[in-house]
C-alpha atoms as a PDB file:
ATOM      1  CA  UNK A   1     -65.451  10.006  34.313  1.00  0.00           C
ATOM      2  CA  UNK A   2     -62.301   9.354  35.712  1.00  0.00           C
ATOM      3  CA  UNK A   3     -60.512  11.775  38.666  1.00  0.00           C
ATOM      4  CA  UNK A   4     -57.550  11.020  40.311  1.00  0.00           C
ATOM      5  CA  UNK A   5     -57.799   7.331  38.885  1.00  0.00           C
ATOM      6  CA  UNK A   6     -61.072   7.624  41.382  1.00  0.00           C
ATOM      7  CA  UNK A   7     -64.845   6.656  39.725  1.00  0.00           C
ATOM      8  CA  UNK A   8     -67.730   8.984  39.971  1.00  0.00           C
ATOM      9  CA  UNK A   9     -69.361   6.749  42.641  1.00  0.00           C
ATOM     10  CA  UNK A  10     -65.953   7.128  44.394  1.00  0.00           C
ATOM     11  CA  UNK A  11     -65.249  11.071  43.784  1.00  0.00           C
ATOM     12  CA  UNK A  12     -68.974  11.390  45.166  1.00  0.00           C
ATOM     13  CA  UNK A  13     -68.320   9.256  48.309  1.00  0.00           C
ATOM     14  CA  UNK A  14     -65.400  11.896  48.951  1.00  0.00           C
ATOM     15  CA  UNK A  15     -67.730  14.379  48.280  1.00  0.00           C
ATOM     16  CA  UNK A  16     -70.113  13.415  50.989  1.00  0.00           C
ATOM     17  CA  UNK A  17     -67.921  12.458  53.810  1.00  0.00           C
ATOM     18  CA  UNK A  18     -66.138  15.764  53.023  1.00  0.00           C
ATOM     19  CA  UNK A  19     -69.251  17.774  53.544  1.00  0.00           C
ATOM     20  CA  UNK A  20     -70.092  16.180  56.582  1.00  0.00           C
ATOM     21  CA  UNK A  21     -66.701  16.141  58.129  1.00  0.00           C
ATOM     22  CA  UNK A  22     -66.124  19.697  57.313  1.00  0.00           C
ATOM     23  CA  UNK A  23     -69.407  21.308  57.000  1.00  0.00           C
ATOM     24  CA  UNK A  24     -70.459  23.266  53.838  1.00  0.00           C
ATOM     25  CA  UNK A  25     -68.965  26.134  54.018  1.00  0.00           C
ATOM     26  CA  UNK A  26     -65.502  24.954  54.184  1.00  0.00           C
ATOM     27  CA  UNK A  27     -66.100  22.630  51.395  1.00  0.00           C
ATOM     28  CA  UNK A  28     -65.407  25.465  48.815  1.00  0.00           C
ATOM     29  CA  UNK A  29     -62.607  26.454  50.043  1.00  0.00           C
ATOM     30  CA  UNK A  30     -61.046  23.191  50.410  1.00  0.00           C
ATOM     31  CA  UNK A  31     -61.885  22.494  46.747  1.00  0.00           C
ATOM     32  CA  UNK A  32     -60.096  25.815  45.673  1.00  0.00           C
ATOM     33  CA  UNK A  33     -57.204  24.526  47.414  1.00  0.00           C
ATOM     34  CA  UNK A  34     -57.470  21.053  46.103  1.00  0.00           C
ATOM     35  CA  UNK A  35     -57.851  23.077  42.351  1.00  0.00           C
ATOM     36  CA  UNK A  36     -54.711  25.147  42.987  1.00  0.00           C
ATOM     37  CA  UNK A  37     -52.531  21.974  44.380  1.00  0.00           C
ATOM     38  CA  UNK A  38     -53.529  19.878  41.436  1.00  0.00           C
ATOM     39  CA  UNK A  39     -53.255  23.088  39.011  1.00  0.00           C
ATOM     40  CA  UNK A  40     -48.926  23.343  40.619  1.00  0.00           C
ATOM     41  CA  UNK A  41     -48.815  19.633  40.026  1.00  0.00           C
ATOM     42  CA  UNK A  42     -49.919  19.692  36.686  1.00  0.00           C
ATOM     43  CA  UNK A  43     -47.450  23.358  35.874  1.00  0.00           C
ATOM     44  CA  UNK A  44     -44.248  21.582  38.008  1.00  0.00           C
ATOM     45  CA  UNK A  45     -44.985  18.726  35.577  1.00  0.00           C
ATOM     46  CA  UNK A  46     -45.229  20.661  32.687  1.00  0.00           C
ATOM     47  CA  UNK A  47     -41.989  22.783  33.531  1.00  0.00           C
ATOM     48  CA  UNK A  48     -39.931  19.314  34.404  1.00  0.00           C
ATOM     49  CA  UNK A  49     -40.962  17.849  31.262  1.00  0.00           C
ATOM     50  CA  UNK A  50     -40.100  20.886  29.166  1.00  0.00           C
ATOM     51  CA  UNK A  51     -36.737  20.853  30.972  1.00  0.00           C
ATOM     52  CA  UNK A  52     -36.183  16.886  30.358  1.00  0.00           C
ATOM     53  CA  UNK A  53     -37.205  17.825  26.963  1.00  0.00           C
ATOM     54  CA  UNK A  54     -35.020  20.410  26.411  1.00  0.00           C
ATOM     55  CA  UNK A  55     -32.472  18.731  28.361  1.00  0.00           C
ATOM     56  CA  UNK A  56     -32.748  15.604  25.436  1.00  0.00           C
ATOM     57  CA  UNK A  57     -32.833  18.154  22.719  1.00  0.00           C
ATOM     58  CA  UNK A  58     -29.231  19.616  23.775  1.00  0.00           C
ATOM     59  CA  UNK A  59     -27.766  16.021  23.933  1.00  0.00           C
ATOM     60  CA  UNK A  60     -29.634  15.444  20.468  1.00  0.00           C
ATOM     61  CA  UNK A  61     -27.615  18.454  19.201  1.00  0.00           C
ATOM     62  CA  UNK A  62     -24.678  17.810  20.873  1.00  0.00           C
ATOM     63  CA  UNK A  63     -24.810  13.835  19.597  1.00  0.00           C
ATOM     64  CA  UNK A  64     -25.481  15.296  16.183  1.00  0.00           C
ATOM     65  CA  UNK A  65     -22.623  17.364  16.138  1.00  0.00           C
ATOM     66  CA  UNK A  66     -20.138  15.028  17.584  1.00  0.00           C
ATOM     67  CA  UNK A  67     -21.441  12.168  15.196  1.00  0.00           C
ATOM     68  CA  UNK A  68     -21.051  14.992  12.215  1.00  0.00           C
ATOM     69  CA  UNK A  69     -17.421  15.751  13.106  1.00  0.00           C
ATOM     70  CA  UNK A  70     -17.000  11.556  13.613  1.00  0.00           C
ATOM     71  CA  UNK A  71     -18.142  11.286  10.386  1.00  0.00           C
ATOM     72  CA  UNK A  72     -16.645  14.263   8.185  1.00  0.00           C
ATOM     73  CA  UNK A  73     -12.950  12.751  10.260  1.00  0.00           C
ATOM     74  CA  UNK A  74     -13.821   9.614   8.490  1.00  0.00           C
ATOM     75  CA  UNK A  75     -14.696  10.100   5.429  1.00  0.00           C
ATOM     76  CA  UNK A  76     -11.736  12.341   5.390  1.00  0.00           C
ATOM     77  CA  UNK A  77      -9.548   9.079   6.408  1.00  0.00           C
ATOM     78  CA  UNK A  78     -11.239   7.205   4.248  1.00  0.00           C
ATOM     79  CA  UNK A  79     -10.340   9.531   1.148  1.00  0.00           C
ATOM     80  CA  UNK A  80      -6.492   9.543   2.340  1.00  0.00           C
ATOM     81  CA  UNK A  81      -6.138   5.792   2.531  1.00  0.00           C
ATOM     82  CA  UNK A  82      -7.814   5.773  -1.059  1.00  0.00           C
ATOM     83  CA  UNK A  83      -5.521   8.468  -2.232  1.00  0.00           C
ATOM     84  CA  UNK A  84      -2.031   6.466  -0.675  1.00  0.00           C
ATOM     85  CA  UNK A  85      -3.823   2.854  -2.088  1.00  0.00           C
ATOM     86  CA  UNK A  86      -4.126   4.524  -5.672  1.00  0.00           C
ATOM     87  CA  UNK A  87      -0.296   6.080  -5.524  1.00  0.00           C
ATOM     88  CA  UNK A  88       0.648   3.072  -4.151  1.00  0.00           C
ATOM     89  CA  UNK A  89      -1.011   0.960  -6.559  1.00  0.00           C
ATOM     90  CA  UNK A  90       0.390   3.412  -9.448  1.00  0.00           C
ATOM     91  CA  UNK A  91       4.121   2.997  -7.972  1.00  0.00           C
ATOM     92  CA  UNK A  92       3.414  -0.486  -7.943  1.00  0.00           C
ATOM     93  CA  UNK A  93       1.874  -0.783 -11.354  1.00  0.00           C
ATOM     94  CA  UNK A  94       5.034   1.339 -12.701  1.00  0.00           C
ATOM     95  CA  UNK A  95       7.726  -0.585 -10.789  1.00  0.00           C
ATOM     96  CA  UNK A  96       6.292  -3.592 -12.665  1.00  0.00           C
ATOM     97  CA  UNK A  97       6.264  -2.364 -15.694  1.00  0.00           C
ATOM     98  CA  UNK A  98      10.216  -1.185 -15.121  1.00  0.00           C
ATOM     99  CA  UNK A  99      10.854  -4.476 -14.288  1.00  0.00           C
ATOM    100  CA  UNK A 100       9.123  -5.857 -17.009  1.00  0.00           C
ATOM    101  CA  UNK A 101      11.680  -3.904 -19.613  1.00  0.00           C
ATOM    102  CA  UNK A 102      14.424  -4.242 -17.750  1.00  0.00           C
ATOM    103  CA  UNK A 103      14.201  -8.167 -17.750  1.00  0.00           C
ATOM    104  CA  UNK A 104      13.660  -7.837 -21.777  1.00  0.00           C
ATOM    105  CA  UNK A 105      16.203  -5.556 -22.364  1.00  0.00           C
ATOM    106  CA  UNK A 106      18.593  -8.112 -20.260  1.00  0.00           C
ATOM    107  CA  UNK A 107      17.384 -11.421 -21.984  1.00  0.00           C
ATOM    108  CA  UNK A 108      17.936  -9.858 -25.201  1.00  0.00           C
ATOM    109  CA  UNK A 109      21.662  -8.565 -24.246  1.00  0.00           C
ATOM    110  CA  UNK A 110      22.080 -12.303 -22.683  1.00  0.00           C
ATOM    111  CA  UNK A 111      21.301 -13.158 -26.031  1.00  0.00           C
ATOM    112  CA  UNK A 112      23.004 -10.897 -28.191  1.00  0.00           C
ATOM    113  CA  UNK A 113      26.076 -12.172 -25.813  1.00  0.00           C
ATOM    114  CA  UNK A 114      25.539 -16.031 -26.162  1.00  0.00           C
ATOM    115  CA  UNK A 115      25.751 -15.030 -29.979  1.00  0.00           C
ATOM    116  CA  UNK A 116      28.660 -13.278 -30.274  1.00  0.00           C
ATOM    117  CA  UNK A 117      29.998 -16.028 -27.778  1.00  0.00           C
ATOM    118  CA  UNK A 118      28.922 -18.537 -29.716  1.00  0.00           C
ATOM    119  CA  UNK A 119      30.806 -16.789 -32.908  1.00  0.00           C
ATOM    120  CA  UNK A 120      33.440 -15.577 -31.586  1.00  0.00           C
ATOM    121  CA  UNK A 121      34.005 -19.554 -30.465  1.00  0.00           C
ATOM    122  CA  UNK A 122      33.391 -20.574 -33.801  1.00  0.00           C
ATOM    123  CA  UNK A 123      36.098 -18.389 -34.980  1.00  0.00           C
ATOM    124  CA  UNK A 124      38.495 -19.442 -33.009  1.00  0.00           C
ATOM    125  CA  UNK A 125      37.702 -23.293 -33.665  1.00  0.00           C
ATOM    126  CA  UNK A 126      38.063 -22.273 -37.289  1.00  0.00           C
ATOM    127  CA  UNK A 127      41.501 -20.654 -36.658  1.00  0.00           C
ATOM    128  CA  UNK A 128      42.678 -23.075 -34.436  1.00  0.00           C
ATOM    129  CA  UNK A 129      41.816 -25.753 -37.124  1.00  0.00           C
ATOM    130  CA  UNK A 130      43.741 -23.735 -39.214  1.00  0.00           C
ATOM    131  CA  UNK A 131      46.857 -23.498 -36.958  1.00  0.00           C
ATOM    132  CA  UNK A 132      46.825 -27.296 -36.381  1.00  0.00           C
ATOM    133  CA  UNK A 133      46.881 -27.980 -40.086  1.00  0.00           C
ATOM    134  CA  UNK A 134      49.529 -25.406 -40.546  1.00  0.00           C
ATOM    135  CA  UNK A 135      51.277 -27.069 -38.124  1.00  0.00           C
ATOM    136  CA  UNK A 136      50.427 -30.634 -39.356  1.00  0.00           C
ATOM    137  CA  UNK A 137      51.799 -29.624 -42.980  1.00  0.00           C
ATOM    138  CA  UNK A 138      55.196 -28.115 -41.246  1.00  0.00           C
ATOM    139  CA  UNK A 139      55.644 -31.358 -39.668  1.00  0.00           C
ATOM    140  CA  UNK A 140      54.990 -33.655 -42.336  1.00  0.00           C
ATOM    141  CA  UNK A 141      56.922 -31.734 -44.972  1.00  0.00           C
ATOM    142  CA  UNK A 142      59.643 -30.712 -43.188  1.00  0.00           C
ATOM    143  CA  UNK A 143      62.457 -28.895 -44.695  1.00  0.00           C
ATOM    144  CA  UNK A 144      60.324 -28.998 -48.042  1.00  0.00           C
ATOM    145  CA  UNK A 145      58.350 -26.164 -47.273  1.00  0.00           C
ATOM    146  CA  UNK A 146      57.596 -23.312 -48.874  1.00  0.00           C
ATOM    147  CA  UNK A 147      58.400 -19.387 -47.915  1.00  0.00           C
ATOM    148  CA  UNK A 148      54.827 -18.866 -48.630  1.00  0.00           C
ATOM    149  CA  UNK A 149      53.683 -21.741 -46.627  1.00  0.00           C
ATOM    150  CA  UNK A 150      55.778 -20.910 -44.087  1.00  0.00           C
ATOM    151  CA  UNK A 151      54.713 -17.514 -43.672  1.00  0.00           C
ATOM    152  CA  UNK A 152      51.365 -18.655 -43.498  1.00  0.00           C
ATOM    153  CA  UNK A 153      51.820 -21.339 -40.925  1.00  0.00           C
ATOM    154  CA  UNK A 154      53.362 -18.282 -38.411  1.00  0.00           C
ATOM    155  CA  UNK A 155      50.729 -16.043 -39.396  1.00  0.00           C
ATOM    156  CA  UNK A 156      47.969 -18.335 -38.009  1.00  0.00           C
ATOM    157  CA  UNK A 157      50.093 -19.872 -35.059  1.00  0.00           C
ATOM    158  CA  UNK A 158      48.809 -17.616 -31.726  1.00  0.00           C
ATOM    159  CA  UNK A 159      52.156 -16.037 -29.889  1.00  0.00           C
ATOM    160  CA  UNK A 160      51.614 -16.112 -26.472  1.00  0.00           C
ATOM    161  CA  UNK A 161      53.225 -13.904 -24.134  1.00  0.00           C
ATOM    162  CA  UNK A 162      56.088 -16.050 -23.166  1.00  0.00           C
ATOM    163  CA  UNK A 163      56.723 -16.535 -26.768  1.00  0.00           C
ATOM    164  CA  UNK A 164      58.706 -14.296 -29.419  1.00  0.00           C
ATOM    165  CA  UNK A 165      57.607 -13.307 -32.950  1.00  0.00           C
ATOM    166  CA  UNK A 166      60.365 -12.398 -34.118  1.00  0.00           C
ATOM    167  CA  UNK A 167      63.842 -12.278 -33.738  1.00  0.00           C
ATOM    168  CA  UNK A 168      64.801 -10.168 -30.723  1.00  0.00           C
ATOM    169  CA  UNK A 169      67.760  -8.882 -29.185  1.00  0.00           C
ATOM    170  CA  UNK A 170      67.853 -10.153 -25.404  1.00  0.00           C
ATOM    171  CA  UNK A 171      70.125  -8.281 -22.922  1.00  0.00           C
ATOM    172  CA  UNK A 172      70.764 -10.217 -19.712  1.00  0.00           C
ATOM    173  CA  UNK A 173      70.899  -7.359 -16.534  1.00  0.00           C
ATOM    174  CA  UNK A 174      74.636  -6.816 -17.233  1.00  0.00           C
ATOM    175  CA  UNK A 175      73.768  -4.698 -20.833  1.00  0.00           C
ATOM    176  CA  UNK A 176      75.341  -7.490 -22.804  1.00  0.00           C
ATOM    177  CA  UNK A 177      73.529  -9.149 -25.557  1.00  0.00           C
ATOM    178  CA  UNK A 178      72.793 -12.904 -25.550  1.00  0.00           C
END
């Protein structure tokens, strides 16, 4: 048996010098009052651990509730930046795609250009061929050309704008004709 961290050899040591120091009949009434002290010990004990208990409980609750609202904030941030990474990723996904067309639609204009470049060069070679053998054939004949020929030759040679194609009546500033 163990009292007060005291053996029973010990406790009945106390026993006996108490009896002798205080005489039996105060004995009893010391150990009522030794009963009562130890019984308030052991209540205050009791009544501070059920406050330190109920004391952790309300910071349980209260660290419950703060880490549920920490939490549900979260996960509601988390679902927003998901939400702006898929639009964004959509936008991105489209502006691609935009490009990708417009980029097709402008190499096959580029291309559709370089051809009609390209024949509208070979036409022009082929008329300017033309013109120079018009002309070749006016100068090597001369006066023994044709009407026909003639009218040919001017038909294929290009007028610029500082040239006449036909005859023209000039007036100087005056009015008067030339």
């Amino acid at each position: 048996m163990d009292f007060l961290g005291l053996g029973f050899g010990e406790v009945l040591m106390v026993v006996l010098v108490a009896l002798l120091v205080f005489g039996p009949e105060k004995v009893p009434e010391i150990a009522r009052g030794l009963g009562r002290t130890i019984r308030s010990f052991k209540q205050a004990a009791s009544g501070f651990t059920t406050a330190v208990t109920k004391e952790l409980d309300d910071v349980r609750k209260t660290t419950s509730d703060v880490t549920t609202a920490v939490t549900k904030e979260l996960d509601e941030a988390q679902k927003t930046t998901s939400d702006i990474t898929a639009t964004m990723t959509r936008e991105l996904d489209e502006a691609q795609k935009s490009t990708a067309d417009l980029v097709i639609t402008l190499k096959k204009e580029l291309g559709e250009a370089q051809k009609t470049t390209a024949d509208l060069a070979t036409t022009l070679t082929k008329e300017l061929d033309e013109a120079r053998k018009s002309i070749e054939t006016l100068s090597k004949t001369g006066s023994d050309v044709k009407p026909q020929d003639a009218a040919k030759a001017s038909a294929a040679k290009p007028v610029g704008a500082d040239q006449v194609a036909g005859p023209i009546d000039q007036k100087d500033i005056s009015g008067k004709n030339e």
